[in-house]
Protein backbone atom coordinates (compact mmCIF):
# COMPACT_ATOMS: atom_id res chain seq x y z
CA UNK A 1 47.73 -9.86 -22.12
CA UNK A 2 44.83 -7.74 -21.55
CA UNK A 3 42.27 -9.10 -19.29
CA UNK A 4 38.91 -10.68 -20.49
CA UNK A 5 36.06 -7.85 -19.79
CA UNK A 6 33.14 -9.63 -17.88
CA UNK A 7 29.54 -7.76 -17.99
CA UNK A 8 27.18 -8.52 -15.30
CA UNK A 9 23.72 -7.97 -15.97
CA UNK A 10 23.54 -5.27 -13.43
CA UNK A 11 27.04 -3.78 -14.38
CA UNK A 12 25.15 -3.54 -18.23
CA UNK A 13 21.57 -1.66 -16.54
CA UNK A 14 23.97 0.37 -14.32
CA UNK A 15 25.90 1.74 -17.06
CA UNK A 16 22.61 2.44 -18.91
CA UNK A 17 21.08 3.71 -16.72
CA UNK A 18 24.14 6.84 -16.18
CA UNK A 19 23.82 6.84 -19.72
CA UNK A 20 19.86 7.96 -19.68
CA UNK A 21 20.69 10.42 -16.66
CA UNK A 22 23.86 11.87 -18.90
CA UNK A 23 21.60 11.88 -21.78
CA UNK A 24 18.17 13.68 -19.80
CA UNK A 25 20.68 16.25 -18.59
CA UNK A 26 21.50 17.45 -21.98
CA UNK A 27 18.12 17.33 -23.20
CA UNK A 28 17.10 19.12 -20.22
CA UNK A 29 19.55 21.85 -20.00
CA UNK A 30 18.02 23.15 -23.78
CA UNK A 31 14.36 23.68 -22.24
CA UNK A 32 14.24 26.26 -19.61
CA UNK A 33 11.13 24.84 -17.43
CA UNK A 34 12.82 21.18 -16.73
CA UNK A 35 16.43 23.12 -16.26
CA UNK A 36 14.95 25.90 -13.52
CA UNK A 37 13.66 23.15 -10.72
CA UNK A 38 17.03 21.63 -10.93
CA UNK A 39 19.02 24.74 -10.76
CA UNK A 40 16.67 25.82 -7.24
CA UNK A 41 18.53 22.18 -5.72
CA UNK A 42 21.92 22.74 -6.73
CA UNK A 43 21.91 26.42 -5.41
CA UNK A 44 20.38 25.10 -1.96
CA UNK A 45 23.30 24.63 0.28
CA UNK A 46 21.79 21.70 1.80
CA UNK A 47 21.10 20.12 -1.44
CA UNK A 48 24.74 20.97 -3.57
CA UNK A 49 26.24 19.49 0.26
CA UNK A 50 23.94 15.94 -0.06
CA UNK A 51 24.57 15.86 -3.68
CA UNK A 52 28.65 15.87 -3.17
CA UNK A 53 28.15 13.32 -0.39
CA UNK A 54 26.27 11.14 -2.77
CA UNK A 55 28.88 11.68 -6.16
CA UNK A 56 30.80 9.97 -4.02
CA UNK A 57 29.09 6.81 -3.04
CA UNK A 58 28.37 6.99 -6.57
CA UNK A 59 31.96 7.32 -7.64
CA UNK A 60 32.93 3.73 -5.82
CA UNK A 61 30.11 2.25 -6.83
CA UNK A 62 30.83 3.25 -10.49
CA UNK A 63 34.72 1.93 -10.11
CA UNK A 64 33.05 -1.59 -8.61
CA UNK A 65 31.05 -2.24 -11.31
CA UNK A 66 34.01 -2.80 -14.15
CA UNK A 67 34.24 -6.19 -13.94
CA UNK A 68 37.13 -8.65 -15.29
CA UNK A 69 38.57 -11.48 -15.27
CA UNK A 70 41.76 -11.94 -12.85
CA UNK A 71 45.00 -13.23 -14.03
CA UNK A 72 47.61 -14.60 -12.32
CA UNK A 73 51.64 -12.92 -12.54
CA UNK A 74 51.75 -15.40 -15.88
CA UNK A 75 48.90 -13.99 -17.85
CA UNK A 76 46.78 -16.88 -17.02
CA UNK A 77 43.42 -16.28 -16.04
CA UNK A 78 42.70 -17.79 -12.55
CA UNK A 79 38.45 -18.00 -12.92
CA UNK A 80 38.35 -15.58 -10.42
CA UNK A 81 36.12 -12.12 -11.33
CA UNK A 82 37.13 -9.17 -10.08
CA UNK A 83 36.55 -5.21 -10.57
CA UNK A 84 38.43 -1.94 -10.97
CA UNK A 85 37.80 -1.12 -7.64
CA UNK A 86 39.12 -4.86 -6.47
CA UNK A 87 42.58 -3.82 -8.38
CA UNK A 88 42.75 -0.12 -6.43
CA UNK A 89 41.89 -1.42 -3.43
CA UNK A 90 44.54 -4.68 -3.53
CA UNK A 91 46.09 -3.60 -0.60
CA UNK A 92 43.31 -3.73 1.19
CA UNK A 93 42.16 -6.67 -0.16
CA UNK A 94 44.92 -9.21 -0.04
CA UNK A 95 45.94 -8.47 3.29
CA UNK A 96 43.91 -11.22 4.88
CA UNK A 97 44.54 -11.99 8.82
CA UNK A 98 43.77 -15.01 10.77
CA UNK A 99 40.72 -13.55 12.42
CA UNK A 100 39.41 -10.45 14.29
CA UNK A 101 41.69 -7.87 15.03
CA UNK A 102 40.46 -4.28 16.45
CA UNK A 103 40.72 -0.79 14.44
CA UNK A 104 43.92 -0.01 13.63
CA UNK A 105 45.29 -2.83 16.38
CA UNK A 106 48.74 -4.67 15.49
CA UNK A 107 47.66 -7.65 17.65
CA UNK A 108 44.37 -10.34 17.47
CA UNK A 109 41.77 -9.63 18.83
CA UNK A 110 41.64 -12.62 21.49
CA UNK A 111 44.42 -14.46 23.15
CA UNK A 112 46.11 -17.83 21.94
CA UNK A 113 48.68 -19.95 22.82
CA UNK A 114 51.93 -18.81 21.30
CA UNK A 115 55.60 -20.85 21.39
CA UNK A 116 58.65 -18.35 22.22
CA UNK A 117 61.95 -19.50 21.09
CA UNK A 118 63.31 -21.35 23.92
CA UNK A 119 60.21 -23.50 23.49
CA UNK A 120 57.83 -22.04 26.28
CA UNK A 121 54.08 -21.99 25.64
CA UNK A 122 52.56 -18.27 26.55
CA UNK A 123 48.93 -16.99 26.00
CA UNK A 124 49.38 -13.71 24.75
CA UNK A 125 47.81 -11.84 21.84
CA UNK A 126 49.52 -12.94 18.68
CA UNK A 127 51.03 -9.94 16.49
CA UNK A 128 49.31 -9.79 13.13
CA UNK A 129 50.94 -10.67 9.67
CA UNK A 130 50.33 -7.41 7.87
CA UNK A 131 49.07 -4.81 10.05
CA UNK A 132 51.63 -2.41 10.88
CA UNK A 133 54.45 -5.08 9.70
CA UNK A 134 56.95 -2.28 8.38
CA UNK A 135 57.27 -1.39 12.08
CA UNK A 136 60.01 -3.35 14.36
CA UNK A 137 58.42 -2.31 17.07
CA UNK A 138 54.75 -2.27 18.22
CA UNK A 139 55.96 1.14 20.23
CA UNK A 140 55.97 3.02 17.38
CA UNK A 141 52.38 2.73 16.04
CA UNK A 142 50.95 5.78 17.85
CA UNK A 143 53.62 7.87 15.92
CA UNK A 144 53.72 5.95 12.74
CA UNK A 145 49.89 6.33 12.30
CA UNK A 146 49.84 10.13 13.41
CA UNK A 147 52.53 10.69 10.63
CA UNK A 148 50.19 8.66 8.31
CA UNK A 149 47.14 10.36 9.15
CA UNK A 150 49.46 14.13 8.45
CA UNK A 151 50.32 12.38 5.01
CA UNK A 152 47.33 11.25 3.71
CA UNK A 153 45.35 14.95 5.43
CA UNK A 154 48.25 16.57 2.82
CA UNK A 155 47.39 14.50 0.23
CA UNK A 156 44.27 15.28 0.03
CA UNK A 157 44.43 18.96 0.71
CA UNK A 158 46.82 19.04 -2.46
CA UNK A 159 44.07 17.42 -4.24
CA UNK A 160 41.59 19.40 -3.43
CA UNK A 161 44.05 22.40 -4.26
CA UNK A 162 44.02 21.33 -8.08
CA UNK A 163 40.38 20.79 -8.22
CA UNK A 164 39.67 24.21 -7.05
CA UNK A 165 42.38 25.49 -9.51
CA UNK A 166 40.80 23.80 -12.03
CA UNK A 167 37.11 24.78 -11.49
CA UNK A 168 38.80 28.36 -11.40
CA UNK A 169 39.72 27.71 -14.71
CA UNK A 170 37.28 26.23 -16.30
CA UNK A 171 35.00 29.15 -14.81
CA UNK A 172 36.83 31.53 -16.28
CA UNK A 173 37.56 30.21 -19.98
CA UNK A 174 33.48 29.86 -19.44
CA UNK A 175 32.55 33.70 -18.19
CA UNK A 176 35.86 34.98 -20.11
CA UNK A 177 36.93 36.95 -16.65
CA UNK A 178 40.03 36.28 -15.17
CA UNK A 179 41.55 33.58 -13.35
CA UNK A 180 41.80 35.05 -9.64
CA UNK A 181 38.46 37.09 -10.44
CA UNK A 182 37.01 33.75 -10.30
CA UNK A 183 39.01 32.56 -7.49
CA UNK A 184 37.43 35.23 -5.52
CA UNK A 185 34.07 34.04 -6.55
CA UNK A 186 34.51 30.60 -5.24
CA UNK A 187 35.54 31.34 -2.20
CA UNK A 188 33.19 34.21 -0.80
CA UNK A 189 30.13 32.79 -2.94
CA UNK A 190 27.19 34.26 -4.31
CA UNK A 191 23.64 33.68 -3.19
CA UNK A 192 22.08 34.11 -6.27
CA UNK A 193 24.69 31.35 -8.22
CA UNK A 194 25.80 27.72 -6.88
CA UNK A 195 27.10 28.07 -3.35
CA UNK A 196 30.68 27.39 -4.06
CA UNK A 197 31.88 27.59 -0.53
CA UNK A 198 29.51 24.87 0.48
CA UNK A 199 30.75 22.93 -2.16
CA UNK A 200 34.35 23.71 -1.77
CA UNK A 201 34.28 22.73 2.41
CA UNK A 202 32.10 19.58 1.72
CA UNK A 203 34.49 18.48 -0.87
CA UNK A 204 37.38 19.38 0.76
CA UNK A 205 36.35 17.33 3.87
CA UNK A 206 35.71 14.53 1.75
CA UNK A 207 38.72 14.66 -0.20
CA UNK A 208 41.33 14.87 3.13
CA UNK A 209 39.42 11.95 5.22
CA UNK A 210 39.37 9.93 2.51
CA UNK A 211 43.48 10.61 1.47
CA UNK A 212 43.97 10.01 5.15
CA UNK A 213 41.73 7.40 5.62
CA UNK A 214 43.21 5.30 2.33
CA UNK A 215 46.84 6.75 4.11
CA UNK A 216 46.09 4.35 6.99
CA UNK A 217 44.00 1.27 5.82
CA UNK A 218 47.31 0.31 3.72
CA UNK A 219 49.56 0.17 6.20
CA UNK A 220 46.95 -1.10 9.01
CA UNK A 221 43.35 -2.34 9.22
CA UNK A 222 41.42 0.93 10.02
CA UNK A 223 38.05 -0.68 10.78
CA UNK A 224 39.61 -3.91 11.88
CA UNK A 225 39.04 -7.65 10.59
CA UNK A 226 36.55 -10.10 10.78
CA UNK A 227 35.81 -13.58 11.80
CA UNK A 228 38.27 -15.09 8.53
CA UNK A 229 40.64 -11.90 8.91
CA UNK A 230 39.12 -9.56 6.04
CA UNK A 231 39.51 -6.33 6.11
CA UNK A 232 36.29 -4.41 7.56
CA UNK A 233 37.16 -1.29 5.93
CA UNK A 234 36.80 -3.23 2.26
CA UNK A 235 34.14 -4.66 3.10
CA UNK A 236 32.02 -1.77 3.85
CA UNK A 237 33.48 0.19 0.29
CA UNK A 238 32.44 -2.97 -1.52
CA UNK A 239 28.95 -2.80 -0.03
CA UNK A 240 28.27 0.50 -1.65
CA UNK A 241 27.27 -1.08 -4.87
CA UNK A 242 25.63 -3.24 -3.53
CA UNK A 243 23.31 -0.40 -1.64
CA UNK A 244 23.45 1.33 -4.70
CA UNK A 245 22.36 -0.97 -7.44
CA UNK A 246 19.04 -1.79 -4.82
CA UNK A 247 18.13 1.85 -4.71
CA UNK A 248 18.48 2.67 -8.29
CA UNK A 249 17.58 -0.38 -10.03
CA UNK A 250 14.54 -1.37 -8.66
CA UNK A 251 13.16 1.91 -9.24
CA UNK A 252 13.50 1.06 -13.35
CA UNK A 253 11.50 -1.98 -12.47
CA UNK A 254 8.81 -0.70 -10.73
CA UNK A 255 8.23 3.27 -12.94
CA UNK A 256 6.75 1.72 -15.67
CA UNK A 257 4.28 -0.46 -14.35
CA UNK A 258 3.43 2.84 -11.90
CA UNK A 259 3.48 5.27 -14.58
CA UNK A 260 1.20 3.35 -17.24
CA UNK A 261 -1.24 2.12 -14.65
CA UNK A 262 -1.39 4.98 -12.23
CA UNK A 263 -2.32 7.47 -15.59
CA UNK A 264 -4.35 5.12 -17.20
CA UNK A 265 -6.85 4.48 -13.78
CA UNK A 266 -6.58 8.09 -13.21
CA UNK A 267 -7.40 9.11 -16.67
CA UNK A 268 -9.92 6.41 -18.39
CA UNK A 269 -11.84 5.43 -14.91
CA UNK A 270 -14.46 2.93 -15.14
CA UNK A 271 -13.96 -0.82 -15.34
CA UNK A 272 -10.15 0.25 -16.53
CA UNK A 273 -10.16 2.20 -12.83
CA UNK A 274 -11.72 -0.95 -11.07
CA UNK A 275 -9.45 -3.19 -12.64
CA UNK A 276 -6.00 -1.01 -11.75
CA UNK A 277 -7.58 -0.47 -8.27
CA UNK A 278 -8.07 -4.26 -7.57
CA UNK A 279 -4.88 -5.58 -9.00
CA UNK A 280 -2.21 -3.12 -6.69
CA UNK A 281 -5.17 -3.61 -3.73
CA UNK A 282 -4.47 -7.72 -3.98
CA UNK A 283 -1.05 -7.01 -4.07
CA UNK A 284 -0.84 -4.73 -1.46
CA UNK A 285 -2.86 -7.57 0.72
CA UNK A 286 0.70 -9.92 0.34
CA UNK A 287 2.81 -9.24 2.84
CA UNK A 288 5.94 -8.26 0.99
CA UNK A 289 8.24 -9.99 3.36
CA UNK A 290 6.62 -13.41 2.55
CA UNK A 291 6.28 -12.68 -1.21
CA UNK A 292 10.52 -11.80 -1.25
CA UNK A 293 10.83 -15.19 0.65
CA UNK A 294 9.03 -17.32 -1.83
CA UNK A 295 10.81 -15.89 -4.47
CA UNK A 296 14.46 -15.78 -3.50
CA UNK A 297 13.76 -19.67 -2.52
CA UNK A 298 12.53 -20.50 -6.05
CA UNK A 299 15.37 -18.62 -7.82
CA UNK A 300 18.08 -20.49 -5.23
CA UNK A 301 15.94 -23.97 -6.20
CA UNK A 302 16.72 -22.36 -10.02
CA UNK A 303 20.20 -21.63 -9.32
CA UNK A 304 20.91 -24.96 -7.82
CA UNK A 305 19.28 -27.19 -10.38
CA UNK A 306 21.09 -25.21 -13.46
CA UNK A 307 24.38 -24.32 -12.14
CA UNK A 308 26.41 -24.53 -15.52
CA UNK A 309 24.75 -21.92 -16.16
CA UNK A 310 27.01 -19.40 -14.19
CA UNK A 311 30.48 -19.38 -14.79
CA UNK A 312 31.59 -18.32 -11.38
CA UNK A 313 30.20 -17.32 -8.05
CA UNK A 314 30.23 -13.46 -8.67
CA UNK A 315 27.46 -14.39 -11.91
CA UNK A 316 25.51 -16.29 -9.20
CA UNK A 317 25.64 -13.65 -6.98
CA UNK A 318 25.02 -10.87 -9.25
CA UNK A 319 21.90 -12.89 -10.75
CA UNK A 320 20.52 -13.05 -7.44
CA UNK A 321 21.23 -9.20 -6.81
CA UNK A 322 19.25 -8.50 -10.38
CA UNK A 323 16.30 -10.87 -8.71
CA UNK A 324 16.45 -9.01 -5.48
CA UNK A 325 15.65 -5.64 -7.33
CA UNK A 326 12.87 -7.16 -9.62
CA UNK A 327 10.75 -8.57 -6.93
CA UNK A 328 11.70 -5.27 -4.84
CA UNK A 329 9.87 -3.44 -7.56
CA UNK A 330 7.29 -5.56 -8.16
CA UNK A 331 5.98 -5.20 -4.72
CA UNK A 332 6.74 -1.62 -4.53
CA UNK A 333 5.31 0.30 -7.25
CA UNK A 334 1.60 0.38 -6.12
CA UNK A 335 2.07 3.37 -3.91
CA UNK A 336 3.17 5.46 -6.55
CA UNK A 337 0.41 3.91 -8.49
CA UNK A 338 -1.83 5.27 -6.00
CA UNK A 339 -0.07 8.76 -6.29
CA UNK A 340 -0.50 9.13 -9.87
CA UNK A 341 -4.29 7.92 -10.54
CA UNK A 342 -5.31 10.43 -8.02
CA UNK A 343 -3.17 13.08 -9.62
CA UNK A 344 -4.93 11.95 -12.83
CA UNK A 345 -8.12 11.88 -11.93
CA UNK A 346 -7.63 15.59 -11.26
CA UNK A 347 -5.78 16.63 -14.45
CA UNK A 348 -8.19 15.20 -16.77
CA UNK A 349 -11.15 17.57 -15.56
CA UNK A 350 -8.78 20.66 -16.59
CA UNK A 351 -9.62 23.00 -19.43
CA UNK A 352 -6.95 22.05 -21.62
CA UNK A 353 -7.66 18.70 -21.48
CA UNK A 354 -10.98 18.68 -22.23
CA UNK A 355 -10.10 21.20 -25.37
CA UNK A 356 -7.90 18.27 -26.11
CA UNK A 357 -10.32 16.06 -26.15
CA UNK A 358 -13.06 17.87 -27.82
CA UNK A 359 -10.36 18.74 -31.12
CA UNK A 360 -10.16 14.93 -31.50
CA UNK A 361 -6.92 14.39 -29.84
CA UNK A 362 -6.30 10.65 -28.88
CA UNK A 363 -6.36 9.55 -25.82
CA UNK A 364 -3.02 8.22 -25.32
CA UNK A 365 -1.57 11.45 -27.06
CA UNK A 366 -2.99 13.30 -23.96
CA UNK A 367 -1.78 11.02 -21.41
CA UNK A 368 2.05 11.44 -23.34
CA UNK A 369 1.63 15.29 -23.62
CA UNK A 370 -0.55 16.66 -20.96
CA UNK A 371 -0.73 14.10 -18.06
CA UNK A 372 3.12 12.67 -18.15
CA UNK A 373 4.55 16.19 -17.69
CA UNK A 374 2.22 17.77 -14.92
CA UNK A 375 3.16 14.71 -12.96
CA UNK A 376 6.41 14.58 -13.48
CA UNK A 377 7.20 15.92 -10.01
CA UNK A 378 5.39 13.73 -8.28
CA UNK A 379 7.51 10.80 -10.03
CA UNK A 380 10.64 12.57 -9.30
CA UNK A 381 10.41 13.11 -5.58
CA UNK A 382 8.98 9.86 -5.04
CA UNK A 383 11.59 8.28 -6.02
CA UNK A 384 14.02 10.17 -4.36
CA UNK A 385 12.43 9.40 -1.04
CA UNK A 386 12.05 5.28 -1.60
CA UNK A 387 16.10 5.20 -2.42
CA UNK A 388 16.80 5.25 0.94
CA UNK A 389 14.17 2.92 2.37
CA UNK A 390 15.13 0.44 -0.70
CA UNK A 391 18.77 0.46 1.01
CA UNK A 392 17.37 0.26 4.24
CA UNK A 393 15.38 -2.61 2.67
CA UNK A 394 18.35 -4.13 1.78
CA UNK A 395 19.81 -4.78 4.84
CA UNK A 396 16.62 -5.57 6.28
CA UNK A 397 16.17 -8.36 4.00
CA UNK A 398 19.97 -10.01 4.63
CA UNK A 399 19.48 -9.57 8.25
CA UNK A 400 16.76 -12.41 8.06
CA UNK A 401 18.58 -14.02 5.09
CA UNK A 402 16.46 -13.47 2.37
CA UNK A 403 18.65 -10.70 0.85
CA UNK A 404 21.62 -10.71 -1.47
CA UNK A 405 23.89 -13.73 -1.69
CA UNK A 406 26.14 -14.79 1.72
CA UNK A 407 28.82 -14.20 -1.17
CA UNK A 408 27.80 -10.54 -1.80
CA UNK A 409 29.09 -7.59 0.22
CA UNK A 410 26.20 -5.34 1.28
CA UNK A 411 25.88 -3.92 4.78
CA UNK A 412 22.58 -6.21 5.51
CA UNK A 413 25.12 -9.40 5.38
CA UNK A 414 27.60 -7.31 7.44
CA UNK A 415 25.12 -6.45 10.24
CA UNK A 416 23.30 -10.37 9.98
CA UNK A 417 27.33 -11.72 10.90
CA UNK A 418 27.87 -8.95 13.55
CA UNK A 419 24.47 -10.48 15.21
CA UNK A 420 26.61 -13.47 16.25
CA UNK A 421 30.14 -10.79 17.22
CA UNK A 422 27.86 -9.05 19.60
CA UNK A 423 27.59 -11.84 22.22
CA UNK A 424 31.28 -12.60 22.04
CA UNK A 425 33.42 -12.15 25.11
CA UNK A 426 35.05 -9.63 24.41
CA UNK A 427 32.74 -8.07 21.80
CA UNK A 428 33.18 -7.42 18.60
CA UNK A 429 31.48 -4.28 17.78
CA UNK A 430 33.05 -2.79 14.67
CA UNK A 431 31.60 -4.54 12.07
CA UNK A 432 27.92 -3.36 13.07
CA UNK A 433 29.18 0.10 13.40
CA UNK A 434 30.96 0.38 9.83
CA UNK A 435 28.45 -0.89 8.13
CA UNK A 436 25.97 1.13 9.73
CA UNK A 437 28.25 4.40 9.38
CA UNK A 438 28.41 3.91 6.19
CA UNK A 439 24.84 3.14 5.25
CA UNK A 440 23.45 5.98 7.68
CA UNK A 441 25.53 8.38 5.80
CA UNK A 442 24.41 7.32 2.56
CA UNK A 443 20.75 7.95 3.70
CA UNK A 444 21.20 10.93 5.00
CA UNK A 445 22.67 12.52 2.17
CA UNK A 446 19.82 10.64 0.07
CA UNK A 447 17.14 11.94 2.39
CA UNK A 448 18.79 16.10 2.71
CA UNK A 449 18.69 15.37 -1.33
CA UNK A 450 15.32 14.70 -1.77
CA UNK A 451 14.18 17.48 0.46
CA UNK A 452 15.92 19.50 -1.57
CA UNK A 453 14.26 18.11 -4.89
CA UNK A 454 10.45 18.27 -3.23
CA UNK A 455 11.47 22.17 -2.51
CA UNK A 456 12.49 22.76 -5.71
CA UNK A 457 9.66 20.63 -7.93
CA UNK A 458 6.33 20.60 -6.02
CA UNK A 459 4.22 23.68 -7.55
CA UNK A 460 2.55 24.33 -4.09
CA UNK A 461 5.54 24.65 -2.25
CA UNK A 462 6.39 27.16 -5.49
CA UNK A 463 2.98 29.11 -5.34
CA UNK A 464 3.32 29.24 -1.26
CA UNK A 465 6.98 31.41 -1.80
């Protein structure tokens, strides 16, 4: 029996919101002036590089927000919701230990008392249940995970092998040219075209450490275990969405209310100005940390007092994850409010404007036609840049507990239990430095992107080349 599809409210506005991305992409590939900005980033090496880095994140996060209902070997659904990542990654998953165990290790972390067989008591480090378990000897590890690492490193450069074949291919049934004329393209590049060798290396590299790197976390724990024995290396791939969903959904939360009040103070002025003005000055005046605080308490005080109302802990979870990015982007759109009214107050004393005005054009008309697109840029790389401090937000905010569920995986709930690891004798580092691997790469590509995007879209930088 085919399981029962589950759609979390922020699996529904994540799938929309690839749809509206999918769907801007074809409108804008028709019309030349919203197509030539974009095709400056993807032929910066830098950007095409960041942008493979982040397809991805996005990639995971994608696969971990399909969401069903899990069934046990009878058909029989256990209550339990899980997602299409969940069912790739089972390995890694199900293979729980007793409790920490170090990167790639085949022993615990700490000693314990263990009983031989003639009875003795000895404190030694226990071996663990699934970590390197194929192996009759402990010996052999060094060798066994060499020969895994050689696999998976093959693996992927076969993989990458057919995508390159492939873009060949599709290249030439594109340009009509031949198949190794196009071959030869790819790999010497062209300035003036996408900078296929860039994207070639970058993908390669991705593709063989993560075949080699999904070689060795099913055969051992290659960022270790935690305090209850999960595996690390999960943990941190299930956290992308997490990151993810705080970047990009708060940012549909708080571009409306930026937009429409930004143009309209800019535009109208006056009392409208004044009002604008004093409303994201008031708000400003809150300190966001205490305003998040108040309202994750209320919605837990909500959660607790109605708690038919979720069918299992994941709904919970994810509810508080959707109220996370809403007061995120309540208390986050007034600077680009600020941004836009003073790019508005300078658009509406242009020429064409004024024409507009004087030919009986309403006023909202203008603000739809003339202001929207000239600040369209300004929207653009502004958002770009806050994706990365929203994830940085994010684990900001779970560090002091006033984040995403204790249920959820994000890297802020990693790093707020590996505050507690770090004074253990001996110490537990790993958890602090996955999570913040993975979440430093994830801004970095974010942050290399948007650089890329303010190159390509801000007219000064434009008129300056």
């Amino acid at each position: 029996m085919m399981p029962e599809l589950v759609i979390l409210w922020t699996d529904a506005l994540i799938f929309l919101l690839v749809a509206g991305i999918l769907l801007f992409a074809g409108y804008a590939r028709r019309r030349e002036p919203l197509c030539a900005p974009w095709r400056k980033v993807v032929r910066s090496r830098v950007g095409v590089a960041s942008l493979i880095v982040l397809f991805a994140y996005v990639a995971v996060g994608l696969l971990d927000s399909v969401h069903f209902r899990a069934q046990d070997a009878k058909g029989v659904e256990t209550g339990e919701v899980l997602s299409l990542f969940d069912r790739i990654a089972s390995p890694l998953r199900t293979r729980q230990e007793k409790t920490y165990s170090a990167p790639l290790a085949l022993h615990l972390y700490a000693k314990e008392n263990i009983e031989t067989p003639d009875g003795n008591t000895v404190r030694d480090y226990p071996r663990l249940e699934h970590a390197g378990s194929h192996l009759a000897t402990g010996s052999a590890a060094i060798l066994d995970q060499a020969r895994l690492l050689l696999v998976g490193a093959f693996e992927g450069l076969l993989l990458w092998a057919g995508v390159v074949a492939l873009l060949a291919g599709l290249l030439a049934w594109r340009e009509g040219s031949g198949f190794l004329q196009q071959m030869e393209v790819l790999f010497t590049g062209d300035e003036e075209d996408i900078p296929w060798t860039t994207v070639l290396v970058m993908l390669g590299m991705i593709l063989v450490l993560g075949a080699a790197s999904w070689q060795l976390a099913q055969h051992y724990h290659l960022l270790g275990t935690d305090k209850v024995g999960e595996d690390v290396f999960y943990q941190a791939l299930k956290s992308i969405r997490t990151g993810l969903v705080i970047g990009t959904l708060t940012t549909l939360v708080m571009l409306p209310a930026a937009l429409l009040l930004g143009m309209m103070a800019g535009y109208f002025g006056g009392w409208i100005d004044d009002l604008i003005q004093y409303l994201y000055t008031t708000l400003n005046s809150i300190p966001g940390v205490l305003l998040i605080a108040a309202a994750v308490l209320m919605l837990n005080l909500h959660m607790d007092n109605h708690a038919e109302q979720f069918g299992s802990v994941q709904e919970r979870a994810d509810m508080r994850l959707l109220f996370l990015c809403l007061i995120l982007g309540v208390t986050s759109w007034t600077g680009l409010c600020r941004l836009l009214r003073g790019e508005a107050l300078k658009l509406r004393e242009l020429d064409y404007v004024q024409a507009a005005l004087s030919m009986g054009v309403g006023h909202f008309t203008i603000l739809a036609r003339h202001i929207l697109p000239n600040v369209g840029y300004i929207v653009l790389i502004t958002l770009v840049l806050d994706f990365s401090g929203l994830v940085l937000a994010e684990a900001v905010l779970s560090y002091v507990n006033i984040g995403v569920d204790p249920t959820t995986y994000s890297w802020g709930n990693m790093i707020n239990s590996a505050r507690l690891e770090m004074a253990r004798e001996p110490v537990v580092w790993w958890s602090l430095l996955a999570s913040m691997m993975f979440m430093f790469i994830l801004v970095l590509a974010a942050n290399l992107f948007a650089d890329a995007v303010r190159d390509a879209f801000d007219p000064r930088l434009r008129n300056e080349r």
